[in-house]
Protein backbone atom coordinates (compact mmCIF):
# COMPACT_ATOMS: atom_id res chain seq x y z
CA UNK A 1 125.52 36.13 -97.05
CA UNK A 2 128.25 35.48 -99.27
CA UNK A 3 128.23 34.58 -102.98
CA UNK A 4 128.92 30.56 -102.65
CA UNK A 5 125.85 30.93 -100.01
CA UNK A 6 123.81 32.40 -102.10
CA UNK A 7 124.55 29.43 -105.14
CA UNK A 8 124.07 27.20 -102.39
CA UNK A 9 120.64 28.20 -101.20
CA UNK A 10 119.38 28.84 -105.28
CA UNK A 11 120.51 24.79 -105.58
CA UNK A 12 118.27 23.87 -102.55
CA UNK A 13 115.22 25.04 -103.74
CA UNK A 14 115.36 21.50 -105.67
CA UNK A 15 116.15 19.45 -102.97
CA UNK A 16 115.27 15.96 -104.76
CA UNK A 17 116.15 17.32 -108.08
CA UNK A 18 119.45 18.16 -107.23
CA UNK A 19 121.01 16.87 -110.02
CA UNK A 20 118.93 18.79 -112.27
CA UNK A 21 120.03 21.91 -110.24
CA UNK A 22 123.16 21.27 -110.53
CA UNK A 23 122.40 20.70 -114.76
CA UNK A 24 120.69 24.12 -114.67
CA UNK A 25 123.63 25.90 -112.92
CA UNK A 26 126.29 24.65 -114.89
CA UNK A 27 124.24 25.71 -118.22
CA UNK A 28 123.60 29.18 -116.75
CA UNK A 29 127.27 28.97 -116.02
CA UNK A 30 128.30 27.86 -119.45
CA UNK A 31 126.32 30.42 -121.29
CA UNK A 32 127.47 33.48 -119.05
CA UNK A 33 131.42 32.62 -119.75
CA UNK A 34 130.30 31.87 -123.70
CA UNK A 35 128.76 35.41 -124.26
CA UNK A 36 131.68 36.30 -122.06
CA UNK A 37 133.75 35.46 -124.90
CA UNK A 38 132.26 36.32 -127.55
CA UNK A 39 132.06 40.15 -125.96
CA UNK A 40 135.63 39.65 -126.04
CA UNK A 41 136.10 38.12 -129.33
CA UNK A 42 134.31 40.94 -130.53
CA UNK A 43 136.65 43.84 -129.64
CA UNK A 44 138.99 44.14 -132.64
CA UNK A 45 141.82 46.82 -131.81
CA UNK A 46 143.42 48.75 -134.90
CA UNK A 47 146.65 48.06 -133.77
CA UNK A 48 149.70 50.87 -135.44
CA UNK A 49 147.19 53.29 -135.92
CA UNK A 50 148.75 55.83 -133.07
CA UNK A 51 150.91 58.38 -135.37
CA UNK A 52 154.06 59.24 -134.12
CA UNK A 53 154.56 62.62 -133.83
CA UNK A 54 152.84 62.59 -130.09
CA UNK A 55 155.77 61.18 -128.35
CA UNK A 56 157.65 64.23 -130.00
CA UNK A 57 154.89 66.48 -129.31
CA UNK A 58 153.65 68.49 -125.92
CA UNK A 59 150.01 67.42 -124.63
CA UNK A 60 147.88 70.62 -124.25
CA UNK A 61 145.52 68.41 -123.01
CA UNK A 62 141.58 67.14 -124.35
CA UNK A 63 140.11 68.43 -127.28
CA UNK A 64 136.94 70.61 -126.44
CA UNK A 65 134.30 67.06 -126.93
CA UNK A 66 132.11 68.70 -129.01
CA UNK A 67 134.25 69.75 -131.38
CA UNK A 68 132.88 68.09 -135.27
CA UNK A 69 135.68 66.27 -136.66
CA UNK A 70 135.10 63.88 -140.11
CA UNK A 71 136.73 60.13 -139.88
CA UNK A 72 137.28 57.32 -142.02
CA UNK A 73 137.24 53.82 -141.18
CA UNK A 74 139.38 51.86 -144.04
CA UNK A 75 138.47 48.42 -144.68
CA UNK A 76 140.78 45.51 -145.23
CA UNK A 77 141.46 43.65 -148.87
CA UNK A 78 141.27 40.16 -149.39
CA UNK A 79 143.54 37.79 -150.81
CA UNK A 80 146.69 40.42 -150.21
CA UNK A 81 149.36 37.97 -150.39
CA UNK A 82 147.80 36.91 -153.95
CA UNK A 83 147.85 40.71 -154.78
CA UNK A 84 151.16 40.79 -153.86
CA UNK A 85 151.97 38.20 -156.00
CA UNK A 86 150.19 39.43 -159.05
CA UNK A 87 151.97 42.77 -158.78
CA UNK A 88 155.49 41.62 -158.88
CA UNK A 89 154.36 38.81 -161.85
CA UNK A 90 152.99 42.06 -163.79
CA UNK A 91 156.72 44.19 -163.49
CA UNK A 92 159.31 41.26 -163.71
CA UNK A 93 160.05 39.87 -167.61
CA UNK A 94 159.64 37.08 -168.36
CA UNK A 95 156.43 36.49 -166.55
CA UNK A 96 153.37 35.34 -167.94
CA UNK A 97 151.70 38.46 -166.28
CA UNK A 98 154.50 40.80 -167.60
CA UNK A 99 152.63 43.95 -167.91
CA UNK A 100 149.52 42.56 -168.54
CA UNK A 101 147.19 45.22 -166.19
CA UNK A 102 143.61 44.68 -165.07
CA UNK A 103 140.84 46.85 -164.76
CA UNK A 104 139.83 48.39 -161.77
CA UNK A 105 136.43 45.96 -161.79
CA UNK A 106 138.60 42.80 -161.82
CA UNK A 107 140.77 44.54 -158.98
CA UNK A 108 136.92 45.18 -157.06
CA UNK A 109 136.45 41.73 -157.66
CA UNK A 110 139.72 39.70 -156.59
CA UNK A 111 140.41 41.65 -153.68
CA UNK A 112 138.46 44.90 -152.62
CA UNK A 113 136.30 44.64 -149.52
CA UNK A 114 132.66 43.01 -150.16
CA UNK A 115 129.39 45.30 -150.24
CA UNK A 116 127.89 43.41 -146.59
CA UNK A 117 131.27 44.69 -145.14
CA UNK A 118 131.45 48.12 -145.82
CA UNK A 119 127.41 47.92 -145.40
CA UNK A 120 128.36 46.33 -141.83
CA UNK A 121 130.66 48.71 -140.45
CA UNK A 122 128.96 51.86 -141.89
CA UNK A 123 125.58 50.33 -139.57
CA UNK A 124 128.34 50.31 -137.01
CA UNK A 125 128.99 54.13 -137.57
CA UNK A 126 125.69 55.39 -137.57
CA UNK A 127 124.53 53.36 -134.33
CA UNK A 128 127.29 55.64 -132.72
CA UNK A 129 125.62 58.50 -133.70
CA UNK A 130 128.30 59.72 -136.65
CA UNK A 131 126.87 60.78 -139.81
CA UNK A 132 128.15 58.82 -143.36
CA UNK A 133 129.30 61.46 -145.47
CA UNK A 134 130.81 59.05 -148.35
CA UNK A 135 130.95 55.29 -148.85
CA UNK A 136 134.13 54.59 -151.45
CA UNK A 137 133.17 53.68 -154.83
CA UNK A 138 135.58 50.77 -154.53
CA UNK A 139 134.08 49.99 -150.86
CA UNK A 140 137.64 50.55 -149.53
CA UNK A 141 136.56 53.21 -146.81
CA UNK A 142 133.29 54.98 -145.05
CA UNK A 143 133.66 58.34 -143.80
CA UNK A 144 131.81 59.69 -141.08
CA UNK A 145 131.63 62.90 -138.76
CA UNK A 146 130.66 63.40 -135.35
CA UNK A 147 131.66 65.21 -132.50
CA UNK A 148 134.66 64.10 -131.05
CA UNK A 149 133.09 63.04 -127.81
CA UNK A 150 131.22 59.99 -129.91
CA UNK A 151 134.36 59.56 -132.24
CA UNK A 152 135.97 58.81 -128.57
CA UNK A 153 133.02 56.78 -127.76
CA UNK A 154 132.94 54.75 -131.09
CA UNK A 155 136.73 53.88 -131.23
CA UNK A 156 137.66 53.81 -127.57
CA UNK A 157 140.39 56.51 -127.54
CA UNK A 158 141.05 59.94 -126.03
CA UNK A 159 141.95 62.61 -128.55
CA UNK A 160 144.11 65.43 -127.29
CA UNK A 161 145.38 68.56 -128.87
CA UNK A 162 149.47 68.60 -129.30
CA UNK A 163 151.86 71.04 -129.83
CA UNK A 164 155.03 70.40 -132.45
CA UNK A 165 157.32 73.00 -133.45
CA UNK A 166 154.81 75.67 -132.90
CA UNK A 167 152.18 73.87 -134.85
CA UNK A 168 149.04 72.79 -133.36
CA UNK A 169 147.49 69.46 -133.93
CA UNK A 170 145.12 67.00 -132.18
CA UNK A 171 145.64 62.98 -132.22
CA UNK A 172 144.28 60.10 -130.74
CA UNK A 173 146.76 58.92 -127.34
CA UNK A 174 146.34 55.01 -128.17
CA UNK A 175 144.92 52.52 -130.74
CA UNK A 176 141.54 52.53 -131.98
CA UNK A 177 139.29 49.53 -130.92
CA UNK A 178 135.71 48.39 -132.50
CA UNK A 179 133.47 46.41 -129.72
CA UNK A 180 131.90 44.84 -133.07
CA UNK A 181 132.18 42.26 -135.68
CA UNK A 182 132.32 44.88 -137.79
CA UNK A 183 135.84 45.82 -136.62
CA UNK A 184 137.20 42.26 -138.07
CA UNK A 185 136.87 44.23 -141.76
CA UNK A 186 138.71 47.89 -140.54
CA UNK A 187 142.15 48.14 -141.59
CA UNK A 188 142.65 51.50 -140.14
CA UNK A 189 141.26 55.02 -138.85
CA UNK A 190 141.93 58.00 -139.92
CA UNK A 191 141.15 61.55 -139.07
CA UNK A 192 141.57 60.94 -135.63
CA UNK A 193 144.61 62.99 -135.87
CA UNK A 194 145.25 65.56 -138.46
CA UNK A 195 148.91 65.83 -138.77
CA UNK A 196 148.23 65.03 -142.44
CA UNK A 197 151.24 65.91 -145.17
CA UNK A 198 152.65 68.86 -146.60
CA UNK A 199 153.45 70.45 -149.62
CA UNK A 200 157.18 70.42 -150.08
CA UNK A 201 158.04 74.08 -151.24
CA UNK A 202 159.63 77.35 -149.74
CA UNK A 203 159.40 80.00 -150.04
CA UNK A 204 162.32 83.24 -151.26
CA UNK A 205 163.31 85.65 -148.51
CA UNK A 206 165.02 89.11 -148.43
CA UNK A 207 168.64 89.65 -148.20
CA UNK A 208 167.71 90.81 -144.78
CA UNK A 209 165.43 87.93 -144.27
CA UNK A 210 162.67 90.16 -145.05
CA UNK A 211 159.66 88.47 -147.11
CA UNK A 212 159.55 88.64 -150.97
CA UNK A 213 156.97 90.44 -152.13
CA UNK A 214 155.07 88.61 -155.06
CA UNK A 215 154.99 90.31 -158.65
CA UNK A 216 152.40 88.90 -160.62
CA UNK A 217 153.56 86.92 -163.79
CA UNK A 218 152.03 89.63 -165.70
CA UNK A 219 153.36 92.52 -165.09
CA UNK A 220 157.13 91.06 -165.08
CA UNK A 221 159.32 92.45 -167.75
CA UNK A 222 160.39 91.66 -170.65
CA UNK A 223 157.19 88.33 -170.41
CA UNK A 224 157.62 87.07 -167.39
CA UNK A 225 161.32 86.73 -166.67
CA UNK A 226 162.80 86.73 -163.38
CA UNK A 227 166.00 85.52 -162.93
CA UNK A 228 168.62 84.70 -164.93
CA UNK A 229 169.13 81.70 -166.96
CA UNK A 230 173.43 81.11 -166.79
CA UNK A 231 173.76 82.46 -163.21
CA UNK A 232 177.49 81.75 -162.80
CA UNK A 233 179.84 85.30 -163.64
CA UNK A 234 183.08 84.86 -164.81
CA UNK A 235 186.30 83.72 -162.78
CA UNK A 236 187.37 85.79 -159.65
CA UNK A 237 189.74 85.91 -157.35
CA UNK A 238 189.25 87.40 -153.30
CA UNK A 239 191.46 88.08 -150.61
CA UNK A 240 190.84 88.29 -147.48
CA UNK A 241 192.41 89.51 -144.43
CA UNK A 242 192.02 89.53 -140.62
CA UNK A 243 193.88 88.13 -137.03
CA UNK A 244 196.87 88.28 -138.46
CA UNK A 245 195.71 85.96 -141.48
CA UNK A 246 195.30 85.97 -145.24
CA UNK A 247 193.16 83.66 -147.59
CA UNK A 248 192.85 83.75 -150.87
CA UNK A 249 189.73 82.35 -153.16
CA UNK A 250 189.47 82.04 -156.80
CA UNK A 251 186.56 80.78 -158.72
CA UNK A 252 182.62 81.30 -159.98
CA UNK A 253 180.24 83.72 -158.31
CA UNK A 254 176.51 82.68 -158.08
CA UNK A 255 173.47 84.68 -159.29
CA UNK A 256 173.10 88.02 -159.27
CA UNK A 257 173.84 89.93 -155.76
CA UNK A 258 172.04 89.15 -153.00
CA UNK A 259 170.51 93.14 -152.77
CA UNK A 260 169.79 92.65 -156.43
CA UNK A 261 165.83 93.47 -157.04
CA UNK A 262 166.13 94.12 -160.93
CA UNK A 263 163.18 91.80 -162.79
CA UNK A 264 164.72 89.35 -164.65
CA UNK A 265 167.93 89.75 -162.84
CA UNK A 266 166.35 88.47 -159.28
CA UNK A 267 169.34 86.25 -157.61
CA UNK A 268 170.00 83.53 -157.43
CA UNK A 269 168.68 81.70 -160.54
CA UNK A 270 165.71 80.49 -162.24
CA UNK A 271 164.84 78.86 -165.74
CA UNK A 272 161.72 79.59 -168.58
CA UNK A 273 160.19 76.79 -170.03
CA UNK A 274 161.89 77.33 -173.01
CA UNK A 275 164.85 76.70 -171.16
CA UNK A 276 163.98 73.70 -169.32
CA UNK A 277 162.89 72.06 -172.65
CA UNK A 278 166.35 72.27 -173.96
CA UNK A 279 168.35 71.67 -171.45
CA UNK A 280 166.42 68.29 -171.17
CA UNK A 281 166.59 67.71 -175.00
CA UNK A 282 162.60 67.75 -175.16
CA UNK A 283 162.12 69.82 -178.36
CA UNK A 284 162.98 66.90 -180.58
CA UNK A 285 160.53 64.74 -178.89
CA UNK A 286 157.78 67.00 -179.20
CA UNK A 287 158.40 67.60 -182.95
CA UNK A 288 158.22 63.53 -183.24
CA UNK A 289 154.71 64.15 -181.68
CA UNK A 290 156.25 63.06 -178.08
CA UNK A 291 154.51 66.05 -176.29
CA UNK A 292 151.92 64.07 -174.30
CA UNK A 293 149.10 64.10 -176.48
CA UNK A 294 146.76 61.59 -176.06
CA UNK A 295 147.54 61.10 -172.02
CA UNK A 296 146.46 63.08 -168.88
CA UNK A 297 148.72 63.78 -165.48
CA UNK A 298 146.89 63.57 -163.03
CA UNK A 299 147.57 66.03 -160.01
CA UNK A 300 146.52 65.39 -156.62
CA UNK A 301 146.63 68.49 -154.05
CA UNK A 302 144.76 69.31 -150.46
CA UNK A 303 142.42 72.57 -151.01
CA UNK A 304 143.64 73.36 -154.15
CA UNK A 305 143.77 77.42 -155.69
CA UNK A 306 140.69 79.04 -156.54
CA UNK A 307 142.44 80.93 -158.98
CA UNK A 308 144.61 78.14 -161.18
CA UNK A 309 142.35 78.00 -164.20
CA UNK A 310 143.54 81.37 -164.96
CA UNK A 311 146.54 81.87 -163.65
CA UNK A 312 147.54 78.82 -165.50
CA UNK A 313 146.48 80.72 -168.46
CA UNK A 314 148.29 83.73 -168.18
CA UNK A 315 151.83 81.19 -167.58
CA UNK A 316 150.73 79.78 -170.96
CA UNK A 317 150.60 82.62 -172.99
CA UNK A 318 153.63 84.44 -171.58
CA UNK A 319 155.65 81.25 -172.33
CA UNK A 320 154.13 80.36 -175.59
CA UNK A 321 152.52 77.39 -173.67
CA UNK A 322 148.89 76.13 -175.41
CA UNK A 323 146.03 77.46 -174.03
CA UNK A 324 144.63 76.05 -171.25
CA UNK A 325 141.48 75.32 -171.43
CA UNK A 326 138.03 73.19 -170.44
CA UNK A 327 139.38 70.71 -173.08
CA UNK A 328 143.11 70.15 -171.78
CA UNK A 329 142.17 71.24 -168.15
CA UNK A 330 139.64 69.82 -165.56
CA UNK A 331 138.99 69.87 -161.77
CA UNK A 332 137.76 66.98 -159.90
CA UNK A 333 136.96 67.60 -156.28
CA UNK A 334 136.59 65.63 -153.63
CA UNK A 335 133.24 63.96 -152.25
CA UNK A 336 132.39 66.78 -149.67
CA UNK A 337 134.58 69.78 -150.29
CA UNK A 338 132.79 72.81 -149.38
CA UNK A 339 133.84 76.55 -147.86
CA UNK A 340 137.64 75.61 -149.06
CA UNK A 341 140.19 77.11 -147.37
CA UNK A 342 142.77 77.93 -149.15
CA UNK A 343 146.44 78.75 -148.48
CA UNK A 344 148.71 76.94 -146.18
CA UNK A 345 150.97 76.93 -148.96
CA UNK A 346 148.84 74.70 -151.39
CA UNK A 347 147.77 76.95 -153.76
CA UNK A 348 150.91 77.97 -154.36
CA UNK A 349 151.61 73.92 -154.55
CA UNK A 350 148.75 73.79 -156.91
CA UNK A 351 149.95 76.39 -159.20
CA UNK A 352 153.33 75.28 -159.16
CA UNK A 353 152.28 71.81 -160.44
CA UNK A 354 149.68 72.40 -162.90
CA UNK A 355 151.95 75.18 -164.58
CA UNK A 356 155.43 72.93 -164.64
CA UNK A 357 153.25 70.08 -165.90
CA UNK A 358 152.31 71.80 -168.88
CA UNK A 359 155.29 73.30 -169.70
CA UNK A 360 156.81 69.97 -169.83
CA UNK A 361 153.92 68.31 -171.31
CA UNK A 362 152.28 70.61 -173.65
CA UNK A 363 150.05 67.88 -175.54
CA UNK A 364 148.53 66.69 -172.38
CA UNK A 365 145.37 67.45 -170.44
CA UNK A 366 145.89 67.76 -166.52
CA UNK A 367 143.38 66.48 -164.23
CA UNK A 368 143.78 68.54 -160.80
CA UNK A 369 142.25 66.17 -157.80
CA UNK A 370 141.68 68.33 -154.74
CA UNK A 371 141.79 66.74 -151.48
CA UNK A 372 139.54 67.99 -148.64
CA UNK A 373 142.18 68.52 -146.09
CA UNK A 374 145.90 67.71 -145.91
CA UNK A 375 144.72 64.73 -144.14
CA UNK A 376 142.77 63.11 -146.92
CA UNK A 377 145.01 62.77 -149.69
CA UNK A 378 144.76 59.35 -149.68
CA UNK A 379 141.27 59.80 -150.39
CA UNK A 380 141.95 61.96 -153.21
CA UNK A 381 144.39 59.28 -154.79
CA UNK A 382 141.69 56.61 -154.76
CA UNK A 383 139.44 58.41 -156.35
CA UNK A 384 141.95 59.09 -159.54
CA UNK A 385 142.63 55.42 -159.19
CA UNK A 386 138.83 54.08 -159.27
CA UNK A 387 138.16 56.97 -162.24
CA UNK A 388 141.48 55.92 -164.07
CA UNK A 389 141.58 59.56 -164.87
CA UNK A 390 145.22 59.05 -166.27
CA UNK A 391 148.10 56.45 -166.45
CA UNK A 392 150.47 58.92 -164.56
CA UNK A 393 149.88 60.68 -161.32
CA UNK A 394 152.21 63.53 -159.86
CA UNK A 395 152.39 64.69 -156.01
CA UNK A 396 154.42 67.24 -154.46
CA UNK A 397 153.41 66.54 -150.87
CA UNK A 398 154.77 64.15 -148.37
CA UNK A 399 154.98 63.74 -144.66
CA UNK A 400 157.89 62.20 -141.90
CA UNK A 401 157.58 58.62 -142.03
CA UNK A 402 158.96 58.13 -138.29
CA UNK A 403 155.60 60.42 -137.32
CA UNK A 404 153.35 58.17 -139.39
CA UNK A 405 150.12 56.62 -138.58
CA UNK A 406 151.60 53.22 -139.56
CA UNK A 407 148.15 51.51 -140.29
CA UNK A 408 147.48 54.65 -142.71
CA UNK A 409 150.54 54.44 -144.34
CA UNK A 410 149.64 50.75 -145.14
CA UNK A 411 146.44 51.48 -146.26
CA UNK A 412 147.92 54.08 -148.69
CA UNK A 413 150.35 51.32 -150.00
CA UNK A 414 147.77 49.06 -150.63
CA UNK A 415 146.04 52.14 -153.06
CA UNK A 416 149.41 52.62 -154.64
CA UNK A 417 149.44 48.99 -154.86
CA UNK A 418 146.20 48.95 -156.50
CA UNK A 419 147.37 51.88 -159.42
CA UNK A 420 150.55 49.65 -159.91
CA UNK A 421 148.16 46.50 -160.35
CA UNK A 422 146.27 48.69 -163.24
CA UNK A 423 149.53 49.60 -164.60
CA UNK A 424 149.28 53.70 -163.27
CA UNK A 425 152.44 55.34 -162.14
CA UNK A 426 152.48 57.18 -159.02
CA UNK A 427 155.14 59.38 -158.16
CA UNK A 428 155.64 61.31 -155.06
CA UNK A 429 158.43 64.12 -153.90
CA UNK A 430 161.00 62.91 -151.50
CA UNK A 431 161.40 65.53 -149.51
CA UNK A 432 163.88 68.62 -149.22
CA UNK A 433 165.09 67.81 -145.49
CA UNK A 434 167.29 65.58 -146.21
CA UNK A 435 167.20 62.85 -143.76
CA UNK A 436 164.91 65.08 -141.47
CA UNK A 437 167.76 65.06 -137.86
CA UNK A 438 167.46 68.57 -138.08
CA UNK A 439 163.34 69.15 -138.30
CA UNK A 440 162.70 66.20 -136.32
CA UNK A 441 165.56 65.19 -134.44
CA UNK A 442 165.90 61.45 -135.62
CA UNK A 443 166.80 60.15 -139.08
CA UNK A 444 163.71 59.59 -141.87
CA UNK A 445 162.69 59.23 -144.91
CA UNK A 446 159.32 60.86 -146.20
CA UNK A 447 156.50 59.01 -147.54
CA UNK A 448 154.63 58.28 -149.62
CA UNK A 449 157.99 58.52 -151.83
CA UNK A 450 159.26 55.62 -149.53
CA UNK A 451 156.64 53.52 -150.60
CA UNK A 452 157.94 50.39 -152.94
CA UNK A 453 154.66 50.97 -154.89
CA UNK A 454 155.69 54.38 -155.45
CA UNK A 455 157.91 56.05 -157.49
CA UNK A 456 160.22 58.99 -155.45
CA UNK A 457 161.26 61.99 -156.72
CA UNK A 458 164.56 64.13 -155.75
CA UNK A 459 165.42 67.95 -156.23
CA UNK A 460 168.45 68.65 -158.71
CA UNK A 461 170.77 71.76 -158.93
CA UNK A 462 170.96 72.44 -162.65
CA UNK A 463 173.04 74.36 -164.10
CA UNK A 464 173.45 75.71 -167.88
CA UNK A 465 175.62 76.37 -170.30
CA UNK A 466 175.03 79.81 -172.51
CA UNK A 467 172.76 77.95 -174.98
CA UNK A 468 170.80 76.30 -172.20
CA UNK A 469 172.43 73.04 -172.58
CA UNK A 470 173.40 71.26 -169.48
CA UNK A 471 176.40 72.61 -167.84
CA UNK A 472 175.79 69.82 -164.81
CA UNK A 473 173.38 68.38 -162.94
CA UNK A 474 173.62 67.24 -158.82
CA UNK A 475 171.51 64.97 -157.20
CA UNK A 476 170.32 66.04 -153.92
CA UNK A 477 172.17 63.76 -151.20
CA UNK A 478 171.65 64.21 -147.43
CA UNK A 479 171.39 67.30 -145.75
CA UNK A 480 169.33 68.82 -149.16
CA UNK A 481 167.05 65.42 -150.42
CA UNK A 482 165.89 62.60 -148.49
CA UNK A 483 168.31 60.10 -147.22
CA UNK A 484 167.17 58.07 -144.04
CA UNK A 485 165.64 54.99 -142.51
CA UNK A 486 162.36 53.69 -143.78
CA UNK A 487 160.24 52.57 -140.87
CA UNK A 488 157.52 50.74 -142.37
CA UNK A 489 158.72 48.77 -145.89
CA UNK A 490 160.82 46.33 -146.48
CA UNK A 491 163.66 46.23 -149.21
CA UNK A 492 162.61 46.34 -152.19
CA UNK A 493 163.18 42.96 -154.87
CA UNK A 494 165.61 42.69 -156.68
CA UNK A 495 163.75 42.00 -159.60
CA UNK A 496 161.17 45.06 -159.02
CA UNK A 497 159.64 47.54 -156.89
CA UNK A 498 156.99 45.79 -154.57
CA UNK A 499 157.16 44.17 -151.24
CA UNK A 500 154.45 42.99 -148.86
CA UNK A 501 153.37 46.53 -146.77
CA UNK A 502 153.81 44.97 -143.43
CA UNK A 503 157.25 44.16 -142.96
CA UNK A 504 158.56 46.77 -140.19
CA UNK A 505 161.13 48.42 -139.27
CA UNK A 506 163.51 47.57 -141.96
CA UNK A 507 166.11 50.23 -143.28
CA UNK A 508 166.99 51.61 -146.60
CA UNK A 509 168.83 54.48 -147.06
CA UNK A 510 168.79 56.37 -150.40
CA UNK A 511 169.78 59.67 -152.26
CA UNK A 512 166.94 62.14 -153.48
CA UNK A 513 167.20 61.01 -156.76
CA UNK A 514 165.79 57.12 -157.34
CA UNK A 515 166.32 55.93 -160.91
């Protein structure tokens, strides 16, 4: 029998009440195609929030399901076009809002996500089995963890592991979707890949490309010196011979020679504190009491070093730094950190910064956040934000914008949006690829330094003359800083450094050095 027989025959059973058949059909009818779509109005897809790197990458295939990985579901703000608004009234003279900052409270208030939303998609979470391991303060994200077989369940996705430039990651294959009306409040997912951002060092190598051994700071001599301060030797002049040819060269040697393992004459060139204090003209502007007393950087760095507390010490008395101490010196670690491991290059990140933030900034305490994992930095940042732990925060970390998670990155602007809104600066490094064609293959910027809520940071070659005054100093351009195509911001204003998150594709190029 087929299926109009079947209506058919259900209808006769009312023979003389065959209008009220049909009534009865048509609201069965009318009922099934209404929760029809509502199931479909329901399923909200997270749309941008596929990183990147994938198309770059080789698929090794599914990650083993029960694998625990942690998650966070971000949650959208309200009003954002008013925020936007605010934000450029607050940096452009003239305004009425010129500079005038508000608390983190009124921010919550305006424009962070209401308690029944974040209450309604963490219910969401749990009745997929994932475990809440932190709600955000501000309500701006719930993090969960699960195995990845119910993370795949939960957001509709199939995580696979990937392989880029002999680094192994895993990463969702397609947008994130929530069968919910909780997914009308998520913004974006994250932890669903773990490509995350790095710190932007490198590290010395052997003439013969051998690794540098480390000496501790310690037991340099004479107190702590490595390399030389004026690195360029007098005038000389070279010929050279060969096929018949000759060329001559005249001019400046570099450093010390390259075989050169002598402490404190270790090519090519390095600077003390001391050093870096004149040559940027500091000294008088800590004897006018300019030395950062009275404010605190705040660091943010993934893992952290389990040893900075004292190894921070030891650079401060070798350099006649002050102490550093539980008064000028805390650590504030992230909601679940636990069994850290570190390396990867960020403890060496980590010591870098806390150590060159002092030295620079002798009168100020240092707050170090540490991040979970690479991949929850933005984490990390919101927490300094919602703590106000200082007006200025420093990171040495970035990532390739062109392998972003686009609906993270926006979700990070909107933090940085927030700190700018409260009057915190934010700065970020730009990168020392230049405009990444050779790491990547394609021309980028890094971010978060492309971010028009943030402020970017480029490398400089400094050199000295023999009182430590500068001889010169040259931005790095492309092919040493970052100088590429922003994929996810818009040009900046004219009249000052914000624009609304979600204008794509738009291209700036820049230098490594932003003023």
């Amino acid at each position: 029998m087929n299926a109009k027989s079947k209506w058919t025959n259900r209808i006769s059973v009312f023979p003389r009440q065959s209008a009220l058949g049909v009534v009865i059909l048509s609201t069965v009818l009318s009922t099934v195609l209404g929760l029809t779509s509502l199931a479909t109005a329901q399923n909200y897809t997270v749309h941008g929030n596929t990183p990147g790197f994938i198309q770059k990458a080789k698929d090794l295939g599914p990650v083993d399901p029960a694998t625990v990985i942690s998650v966070t579901a971000w949650l959208k703000l309200h009003k954002e076009d008013k925020l936007d608004r605010l934000v450029e009234s607050q940096n452009q003279k003239g305004s009425a809002n010129y500079q005038k900052w508000i608390t983190q409270t009124q921010f919550n208030s305006s424009f962070g996500p209401a308690s029944q939303e974040v209450k309604a998609v963490q219910n969401f979470l749990s009745a997929h089995k994932l475990t809440v391991l932190e709600v955000a303060e501000n309500n701006m994200y719930v993090k969960v963890q699960g195995t990845v077989a119910d993370v795949q369940k939960t957001f509709h996705v199939q995580i696979d592991n990937y392989s880029l430039n002999g680094q192994s990651y895993r990463s969702n294959k397609s947008d994130p979707s929530v069968n919910s009306p909780s997914g009308a409040h998520i913004a974006a997912v994250t932890g669903l890949d773990d490509y995350g951002f790095q710190p932007n060092l490198a590290f010395p190598s052997g003439h013969d490309a051998s690794a540098i051994h480390f000496v501790p700071l310690n037991k340099a001599t004479p107190a702590g010196v490595f390399f030389e301060g004026q690195a360029f030797r007098a005038p000389e002049t070279h010929t050279f011979t060969g096929g018949g040819n000759t060329a001559t060269y005249s001019g400046n040697r570099y450093g010390a020679d390259i075989t050169n393992a002598t402490l404190g004459h270790l090519p090519p060139q390095g600077y003390s504190p001391d050093e870096m204090q004149t040559a940027y003209n500091m000294k008088p502007l800590y004897q006018a009491g300019w030395d950062g007393t009275g404010e605190t950087v705040v660091i943010v760095d993934a893992y952290g070093s389990s040893t900075i507390a004292q190894d921070a010490q030891v650079f401060s008395q070798i350099y006649g730094l002050p102490d550093i101490t539980p008064n000028n010196f805390q650590i504030v670690k992230a909601v679940g950190l636990s069994n850290n491991p570190h390396g990867g290059g960020w403890d060496t990140e980590t010591t870098l910064d806390v150590e060159w933030a002092h030295a620079m900034a002798p009168g100020a305490k240092i707050a170090l956040v540490v991040a979970t994992n690479r991949g929850s930095l933005d984490e990390a940042i919101n927490l300094a934000v919602v703590h106000h732990l200082g007006n200025t925060i420093s990171n040495s970390w970035s990532s390739v914008e062109g392998f972003a998670n686009p609906a993270q990155y926006i979700r990070i602007n909107r933090i940085l949006q927030m700190a700018a809104a409260q009057g915190i600066d934010v700065n970020f490094s730009s990168g020392d690829a230049g405009d990444e064609t050779p790491r990547v293959g394609f021309v980028s910027v890094d971010f978060p330094a492309s971010s028009p809520f943030a402020t970017g940071i480029g490398g400089t070659s400094l050199a000295l003359n023999p009182d430590n005054t500068i001889m010169f100093e040259t931005g790095w351009g492309t092919g040493l800083g970052t100088y590429g195509a922003r994929y996810f911001h818009g040009r900046r204003s004219v009249h000052w450094g914000g624009v609304h998150p979600n204008y794509w594709r738009s291209t700036r190029r820049w230098s490594d050095r932003r003023n």
